[in-house]
C-alpha atoms as a PDB file:
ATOM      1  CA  UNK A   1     107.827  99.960 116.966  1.00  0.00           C
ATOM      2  CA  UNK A   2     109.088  99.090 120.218  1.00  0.00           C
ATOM      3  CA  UNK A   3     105.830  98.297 121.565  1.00  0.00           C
ATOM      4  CA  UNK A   4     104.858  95.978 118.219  1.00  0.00           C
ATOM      5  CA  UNK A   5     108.126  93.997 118.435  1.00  0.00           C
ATOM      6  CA  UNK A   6     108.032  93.165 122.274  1.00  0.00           C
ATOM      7  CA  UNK A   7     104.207  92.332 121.834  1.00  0.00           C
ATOM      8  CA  UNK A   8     104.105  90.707 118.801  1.00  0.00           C
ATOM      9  CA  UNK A   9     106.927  89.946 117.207  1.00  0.00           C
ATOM     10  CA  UNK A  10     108.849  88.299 119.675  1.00  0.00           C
ATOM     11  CA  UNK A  11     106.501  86.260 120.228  1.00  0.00           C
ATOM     12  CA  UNK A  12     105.557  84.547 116.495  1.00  0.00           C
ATOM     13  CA  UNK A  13     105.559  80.787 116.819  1.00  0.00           C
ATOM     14  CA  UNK A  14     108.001  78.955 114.079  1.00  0.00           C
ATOM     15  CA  UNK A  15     105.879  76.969 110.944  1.00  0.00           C
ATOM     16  CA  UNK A  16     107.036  73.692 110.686  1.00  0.00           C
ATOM     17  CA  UNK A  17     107.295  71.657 107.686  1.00  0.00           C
ATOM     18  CA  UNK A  18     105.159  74.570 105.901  1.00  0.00           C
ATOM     19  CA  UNK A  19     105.319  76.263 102.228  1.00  0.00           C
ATOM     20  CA  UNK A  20     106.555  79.855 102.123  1.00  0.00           C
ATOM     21  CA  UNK A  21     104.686  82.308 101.229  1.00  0.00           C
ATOM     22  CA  UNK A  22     101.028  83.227 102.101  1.00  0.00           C
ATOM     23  CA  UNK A  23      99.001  80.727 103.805  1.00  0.00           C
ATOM     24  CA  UNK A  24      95.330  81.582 101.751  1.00  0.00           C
ATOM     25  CA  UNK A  25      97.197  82.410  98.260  1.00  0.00           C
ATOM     26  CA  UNK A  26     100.298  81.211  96.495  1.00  0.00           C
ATOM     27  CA  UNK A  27     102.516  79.114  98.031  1.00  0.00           C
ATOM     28  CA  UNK A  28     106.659  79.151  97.194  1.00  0.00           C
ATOM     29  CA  UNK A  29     109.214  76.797  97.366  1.00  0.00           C
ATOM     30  CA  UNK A  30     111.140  79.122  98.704  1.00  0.00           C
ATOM     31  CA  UNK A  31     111.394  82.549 100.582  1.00  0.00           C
ATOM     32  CA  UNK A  32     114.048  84.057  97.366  1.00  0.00           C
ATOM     33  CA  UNK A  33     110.672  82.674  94.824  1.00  0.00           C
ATOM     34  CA  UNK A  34     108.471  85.314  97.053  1.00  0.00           C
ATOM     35  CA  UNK A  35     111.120  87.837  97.063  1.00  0.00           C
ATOM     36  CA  UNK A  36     111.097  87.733  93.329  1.00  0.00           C
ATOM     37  CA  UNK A  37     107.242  87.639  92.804  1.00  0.00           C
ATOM     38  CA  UNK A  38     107.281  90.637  95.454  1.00  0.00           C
ATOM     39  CA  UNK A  39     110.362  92.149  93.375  1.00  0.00           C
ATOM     40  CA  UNK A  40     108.124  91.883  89.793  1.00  0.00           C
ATOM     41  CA  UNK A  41     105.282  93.571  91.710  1.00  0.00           C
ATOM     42  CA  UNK A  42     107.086  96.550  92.479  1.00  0.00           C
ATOM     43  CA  UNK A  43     108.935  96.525  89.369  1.00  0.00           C
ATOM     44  CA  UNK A  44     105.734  96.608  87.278  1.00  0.00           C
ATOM     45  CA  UNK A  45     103.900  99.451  89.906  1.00  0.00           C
ATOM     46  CA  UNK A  46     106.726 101.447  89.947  1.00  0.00           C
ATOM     47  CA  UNK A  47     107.973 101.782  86.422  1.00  0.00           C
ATOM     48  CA  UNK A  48     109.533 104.760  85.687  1.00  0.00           C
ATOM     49  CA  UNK A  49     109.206 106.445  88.592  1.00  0.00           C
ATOM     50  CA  UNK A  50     112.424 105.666  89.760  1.00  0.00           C
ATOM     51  CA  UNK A  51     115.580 105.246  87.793  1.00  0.00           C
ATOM     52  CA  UNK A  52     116.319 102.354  86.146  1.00  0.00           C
ATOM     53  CA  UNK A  53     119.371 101.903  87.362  1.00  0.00           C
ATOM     54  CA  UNK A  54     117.405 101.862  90.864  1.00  0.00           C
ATOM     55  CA  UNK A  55     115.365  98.746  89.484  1.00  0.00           C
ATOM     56  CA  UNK A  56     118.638  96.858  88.652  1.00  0.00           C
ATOM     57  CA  UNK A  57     119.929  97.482  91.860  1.00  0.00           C
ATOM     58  CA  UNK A  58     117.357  95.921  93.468  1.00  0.00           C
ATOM     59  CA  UNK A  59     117.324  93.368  91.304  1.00  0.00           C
ATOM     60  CA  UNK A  60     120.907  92.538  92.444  1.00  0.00           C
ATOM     61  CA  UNK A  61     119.588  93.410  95.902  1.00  0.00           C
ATOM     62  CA  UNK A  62     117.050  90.252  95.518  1.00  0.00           C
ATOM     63  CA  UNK A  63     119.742  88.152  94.216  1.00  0.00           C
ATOM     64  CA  UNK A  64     122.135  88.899  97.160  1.00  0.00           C
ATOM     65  CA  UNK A  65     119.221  88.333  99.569  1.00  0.00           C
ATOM     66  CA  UNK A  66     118.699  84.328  98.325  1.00  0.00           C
ATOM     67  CA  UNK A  67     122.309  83.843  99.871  1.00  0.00           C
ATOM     68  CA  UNK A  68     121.087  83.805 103.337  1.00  0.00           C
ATOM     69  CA  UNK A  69     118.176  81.555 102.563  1.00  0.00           C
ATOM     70  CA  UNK A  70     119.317  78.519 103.803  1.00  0.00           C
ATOM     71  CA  UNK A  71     120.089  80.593 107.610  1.00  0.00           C
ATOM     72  CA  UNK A  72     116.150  81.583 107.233  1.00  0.00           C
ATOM     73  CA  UNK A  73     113.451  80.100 110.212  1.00  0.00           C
ATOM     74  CA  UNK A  74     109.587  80.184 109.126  1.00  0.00           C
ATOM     75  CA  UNK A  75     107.239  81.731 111.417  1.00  0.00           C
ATOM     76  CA  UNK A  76     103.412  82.570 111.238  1.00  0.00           C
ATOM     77  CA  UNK A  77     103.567  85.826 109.882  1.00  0.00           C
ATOM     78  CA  UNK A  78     100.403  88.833 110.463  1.00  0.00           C
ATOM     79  CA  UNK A  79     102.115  89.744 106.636  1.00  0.00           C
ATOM     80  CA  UNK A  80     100.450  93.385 106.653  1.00  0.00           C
ATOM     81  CA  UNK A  81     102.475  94.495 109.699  1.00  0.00           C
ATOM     82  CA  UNK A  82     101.846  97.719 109.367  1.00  0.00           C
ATOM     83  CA  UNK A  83     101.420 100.545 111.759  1.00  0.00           C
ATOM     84  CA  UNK A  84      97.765 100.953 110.668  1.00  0.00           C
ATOM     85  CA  UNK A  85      96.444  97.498 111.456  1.00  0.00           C
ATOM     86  CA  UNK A  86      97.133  97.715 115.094  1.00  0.00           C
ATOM     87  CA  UNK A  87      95.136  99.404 117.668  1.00  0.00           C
ATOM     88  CA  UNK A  88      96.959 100.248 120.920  1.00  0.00           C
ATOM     89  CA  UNK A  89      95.611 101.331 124.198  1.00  0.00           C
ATOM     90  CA  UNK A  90      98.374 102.519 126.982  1.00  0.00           C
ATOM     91  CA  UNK A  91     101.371 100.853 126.156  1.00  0.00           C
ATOM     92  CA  UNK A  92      99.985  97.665 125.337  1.00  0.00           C
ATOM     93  CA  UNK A  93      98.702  96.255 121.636  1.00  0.00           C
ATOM     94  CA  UNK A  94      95.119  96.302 121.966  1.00  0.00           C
ATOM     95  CA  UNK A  95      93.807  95.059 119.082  1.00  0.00           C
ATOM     96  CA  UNK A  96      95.280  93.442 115.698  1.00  0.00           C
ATOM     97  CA  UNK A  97      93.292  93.730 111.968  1.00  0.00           C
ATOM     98  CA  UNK A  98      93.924  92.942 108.330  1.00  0.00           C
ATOM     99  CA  UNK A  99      96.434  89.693 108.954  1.00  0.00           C
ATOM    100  CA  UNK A 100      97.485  88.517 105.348  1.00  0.00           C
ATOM    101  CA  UNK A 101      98.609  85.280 106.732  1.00  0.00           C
ATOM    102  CA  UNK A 102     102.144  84.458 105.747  1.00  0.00           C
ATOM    103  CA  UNK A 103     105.108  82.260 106.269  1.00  0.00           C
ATOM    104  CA  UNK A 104     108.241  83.752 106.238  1.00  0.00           C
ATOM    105  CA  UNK A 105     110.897  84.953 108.494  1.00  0.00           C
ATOM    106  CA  UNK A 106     110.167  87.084 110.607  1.00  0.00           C
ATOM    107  CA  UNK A 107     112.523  89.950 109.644  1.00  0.00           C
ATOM    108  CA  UNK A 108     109.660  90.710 106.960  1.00  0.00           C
ATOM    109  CA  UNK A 109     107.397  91.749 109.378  1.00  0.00           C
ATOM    110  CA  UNK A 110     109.791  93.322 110.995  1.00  0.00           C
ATOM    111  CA  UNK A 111     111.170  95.560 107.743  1.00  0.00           C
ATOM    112  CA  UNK A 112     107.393  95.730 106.857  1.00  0.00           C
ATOM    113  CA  UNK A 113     106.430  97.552 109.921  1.00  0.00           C
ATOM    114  CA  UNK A 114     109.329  99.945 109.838  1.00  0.00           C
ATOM    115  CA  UNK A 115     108.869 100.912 105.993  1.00  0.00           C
ATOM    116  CA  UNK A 116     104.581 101.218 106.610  1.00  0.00           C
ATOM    117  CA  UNK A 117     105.010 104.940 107.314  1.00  0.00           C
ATOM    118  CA  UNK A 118     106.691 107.474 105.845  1.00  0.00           C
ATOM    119  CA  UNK A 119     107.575 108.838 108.737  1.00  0.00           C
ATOM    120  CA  UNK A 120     110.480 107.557 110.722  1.00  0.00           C
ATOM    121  CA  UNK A 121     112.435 106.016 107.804  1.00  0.00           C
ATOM    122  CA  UNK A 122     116.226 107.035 109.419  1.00  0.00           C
ATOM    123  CA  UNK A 123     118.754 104.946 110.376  1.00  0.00           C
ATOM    124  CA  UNK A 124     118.581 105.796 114.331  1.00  0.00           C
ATOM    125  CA  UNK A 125     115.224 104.351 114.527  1.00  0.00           C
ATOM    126  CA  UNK A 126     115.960 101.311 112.592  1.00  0.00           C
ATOM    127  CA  UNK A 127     118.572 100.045 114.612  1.00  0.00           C
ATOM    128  CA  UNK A 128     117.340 100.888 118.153  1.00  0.00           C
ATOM    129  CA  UNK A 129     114.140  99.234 117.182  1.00  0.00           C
ATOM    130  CA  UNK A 130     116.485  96.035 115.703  1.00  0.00           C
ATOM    131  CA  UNK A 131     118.048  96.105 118.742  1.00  0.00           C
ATOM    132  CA  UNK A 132     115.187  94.534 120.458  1.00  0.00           C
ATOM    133  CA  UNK A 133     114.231  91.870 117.752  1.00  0.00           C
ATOM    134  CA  UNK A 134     114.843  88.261 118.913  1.00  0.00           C
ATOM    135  CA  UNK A 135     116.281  86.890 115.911  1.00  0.00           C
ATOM    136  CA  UNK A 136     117.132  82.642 115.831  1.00  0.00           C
ATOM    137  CA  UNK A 137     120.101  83.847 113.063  1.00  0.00           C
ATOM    138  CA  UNK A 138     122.871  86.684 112.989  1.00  0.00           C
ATOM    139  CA  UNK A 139     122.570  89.619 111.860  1.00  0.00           C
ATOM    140  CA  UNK A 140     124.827  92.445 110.668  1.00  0.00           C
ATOM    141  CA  UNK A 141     124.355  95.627 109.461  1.00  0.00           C
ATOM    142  CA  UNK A 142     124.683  95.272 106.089  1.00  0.00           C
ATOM    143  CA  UNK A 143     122.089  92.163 105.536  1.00  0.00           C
ATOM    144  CA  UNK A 144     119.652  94.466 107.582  1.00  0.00           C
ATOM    145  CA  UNK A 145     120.038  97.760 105.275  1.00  0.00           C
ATOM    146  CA  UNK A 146     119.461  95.300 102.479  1.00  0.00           C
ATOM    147  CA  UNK A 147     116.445  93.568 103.956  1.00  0.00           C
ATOM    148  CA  UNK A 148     114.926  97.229 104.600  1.00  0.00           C
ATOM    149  CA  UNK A 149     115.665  98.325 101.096  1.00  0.00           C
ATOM    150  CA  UNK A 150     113.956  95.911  99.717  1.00  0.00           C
ATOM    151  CA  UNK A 151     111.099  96.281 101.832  1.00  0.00           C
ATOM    152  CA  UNK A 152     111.199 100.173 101.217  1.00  0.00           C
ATOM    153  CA  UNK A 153     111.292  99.664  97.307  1.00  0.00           C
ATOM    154  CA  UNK A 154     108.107  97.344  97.272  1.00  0.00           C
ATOM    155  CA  UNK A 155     106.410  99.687  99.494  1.00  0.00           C
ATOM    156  CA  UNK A 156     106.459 102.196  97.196  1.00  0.00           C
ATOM    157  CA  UNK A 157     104.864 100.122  94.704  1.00  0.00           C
ATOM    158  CA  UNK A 158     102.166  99.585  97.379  1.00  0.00           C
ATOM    159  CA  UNK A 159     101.927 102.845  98.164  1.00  0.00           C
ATOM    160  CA  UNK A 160     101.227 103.728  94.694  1.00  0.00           C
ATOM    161  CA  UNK A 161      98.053 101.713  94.488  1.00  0.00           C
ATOM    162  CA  UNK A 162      97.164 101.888  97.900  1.00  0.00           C
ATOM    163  CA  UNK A 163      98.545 104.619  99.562  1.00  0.00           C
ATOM    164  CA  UNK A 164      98.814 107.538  96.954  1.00  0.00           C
ATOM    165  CA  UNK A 165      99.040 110.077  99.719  1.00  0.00           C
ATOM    166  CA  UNK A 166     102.074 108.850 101.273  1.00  0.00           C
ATOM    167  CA  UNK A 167     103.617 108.850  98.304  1.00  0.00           C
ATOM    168  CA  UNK A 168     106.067 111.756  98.157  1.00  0.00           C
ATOM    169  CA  UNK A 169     107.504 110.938 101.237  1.00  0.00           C
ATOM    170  CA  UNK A 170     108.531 107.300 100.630  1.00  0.00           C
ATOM    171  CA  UNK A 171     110.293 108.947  97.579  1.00  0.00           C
ATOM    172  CA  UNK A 172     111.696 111.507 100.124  1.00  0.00           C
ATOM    173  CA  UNK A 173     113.464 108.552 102.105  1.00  0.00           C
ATOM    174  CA  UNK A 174     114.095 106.246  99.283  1.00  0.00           C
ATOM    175  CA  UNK A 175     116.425 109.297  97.930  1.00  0.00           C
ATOM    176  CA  UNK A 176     118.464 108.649 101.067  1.00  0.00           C
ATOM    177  CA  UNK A 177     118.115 105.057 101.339  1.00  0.00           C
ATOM    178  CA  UNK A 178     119.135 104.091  97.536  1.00  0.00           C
ATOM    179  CA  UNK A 179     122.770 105.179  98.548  1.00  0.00           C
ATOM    180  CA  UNK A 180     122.865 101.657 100.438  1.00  0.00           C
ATOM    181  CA  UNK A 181     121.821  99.770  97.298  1.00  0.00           C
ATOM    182  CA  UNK A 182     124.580  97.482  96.038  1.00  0.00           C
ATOM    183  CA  UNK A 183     126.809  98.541  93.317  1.00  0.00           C
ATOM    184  CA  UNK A 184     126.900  97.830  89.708  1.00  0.00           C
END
């Protein structure tokens, strides 16, 4: 992580006067309408593999998200940040593969990276690795558990038709993770 967010992401360039969403597909007025497309994905991959009182809680999760919206800077986004499409040699990114070009912020890249593997999902490693993250808005604690829940419950509905392998241990950390979800 540390070497992907002092190589890479630190140094996105901001979209101006851009759509959000992905640049090749289906653009949204707005980064809470991806959320909510990304939140249906899930939803419908998942189903009842989780509780649904785990669904509704995100769902609330998404809605708590939109109120920091208007704080939100777009950048060019790789938007399939994970550890698998980069190639590093030394300590130095050495190659980069699979962009899904995106506009976003860049704290989905960021979330996206940390939640592509299984392994590593704690909360030491999230916040030394946030630590180094420039970010053009503030940031506390709680907005940055939510952003990585989010981005940990539609992973599992990628990992389920991607992924199938990693699969019991995204369920392994979302066990531990779901206690941060917002209450009812």
């Amino acid at each position: 992580m540390t070497i992907l967010i002092k190589e890479l992401l630190n140094k996105y360039k901001k979209a101006n006067n851009e759509n959000w969403g992905r640049v090749n597909g289906i653009h949204r007025n707005s980064w809470a309408d991806f959320n909510l497309s990304s939140l249906e994905f899930a939803q419908e991959d998942i189903g009842d593999l989780l509780p649904s009182e785990d669904h509704k809680k995100v769902g609330l999760l998404v809605n708590k998200l939109k109120t920091y919206e208007h704080q939100e800077e777009k950048y060019y986004l790789h938007g399939d940040a994970g550890v698998h499409n980069f190639v590093y040699k030394g300590n130095k990114i050495n190659g980069i593969i699979d962009p899904m070009p995106l506009i976003g912020p860049k704290i989905y890249d960021f979330t996206y990276a940390f939640c592509s593997s299984p392994d590593d999902l704690n909360l030491e490693t999230l916040l030394s690795s946030f630590s180094l993250l420039t970010q053009d808005v503030p940031f506390n604690i709680e907005r940055l558990l939510d952003e990585v829940i989010f981005q940990l419950y539609t992973r599992i509905g990628v990992c389920i038709r991607v992924h199938p392998h990693d699969l019991s241990g995204y369920l392994k950390a979302w066990k531990e993770w779901r206690a941060y979800l917002p209450s009812m």
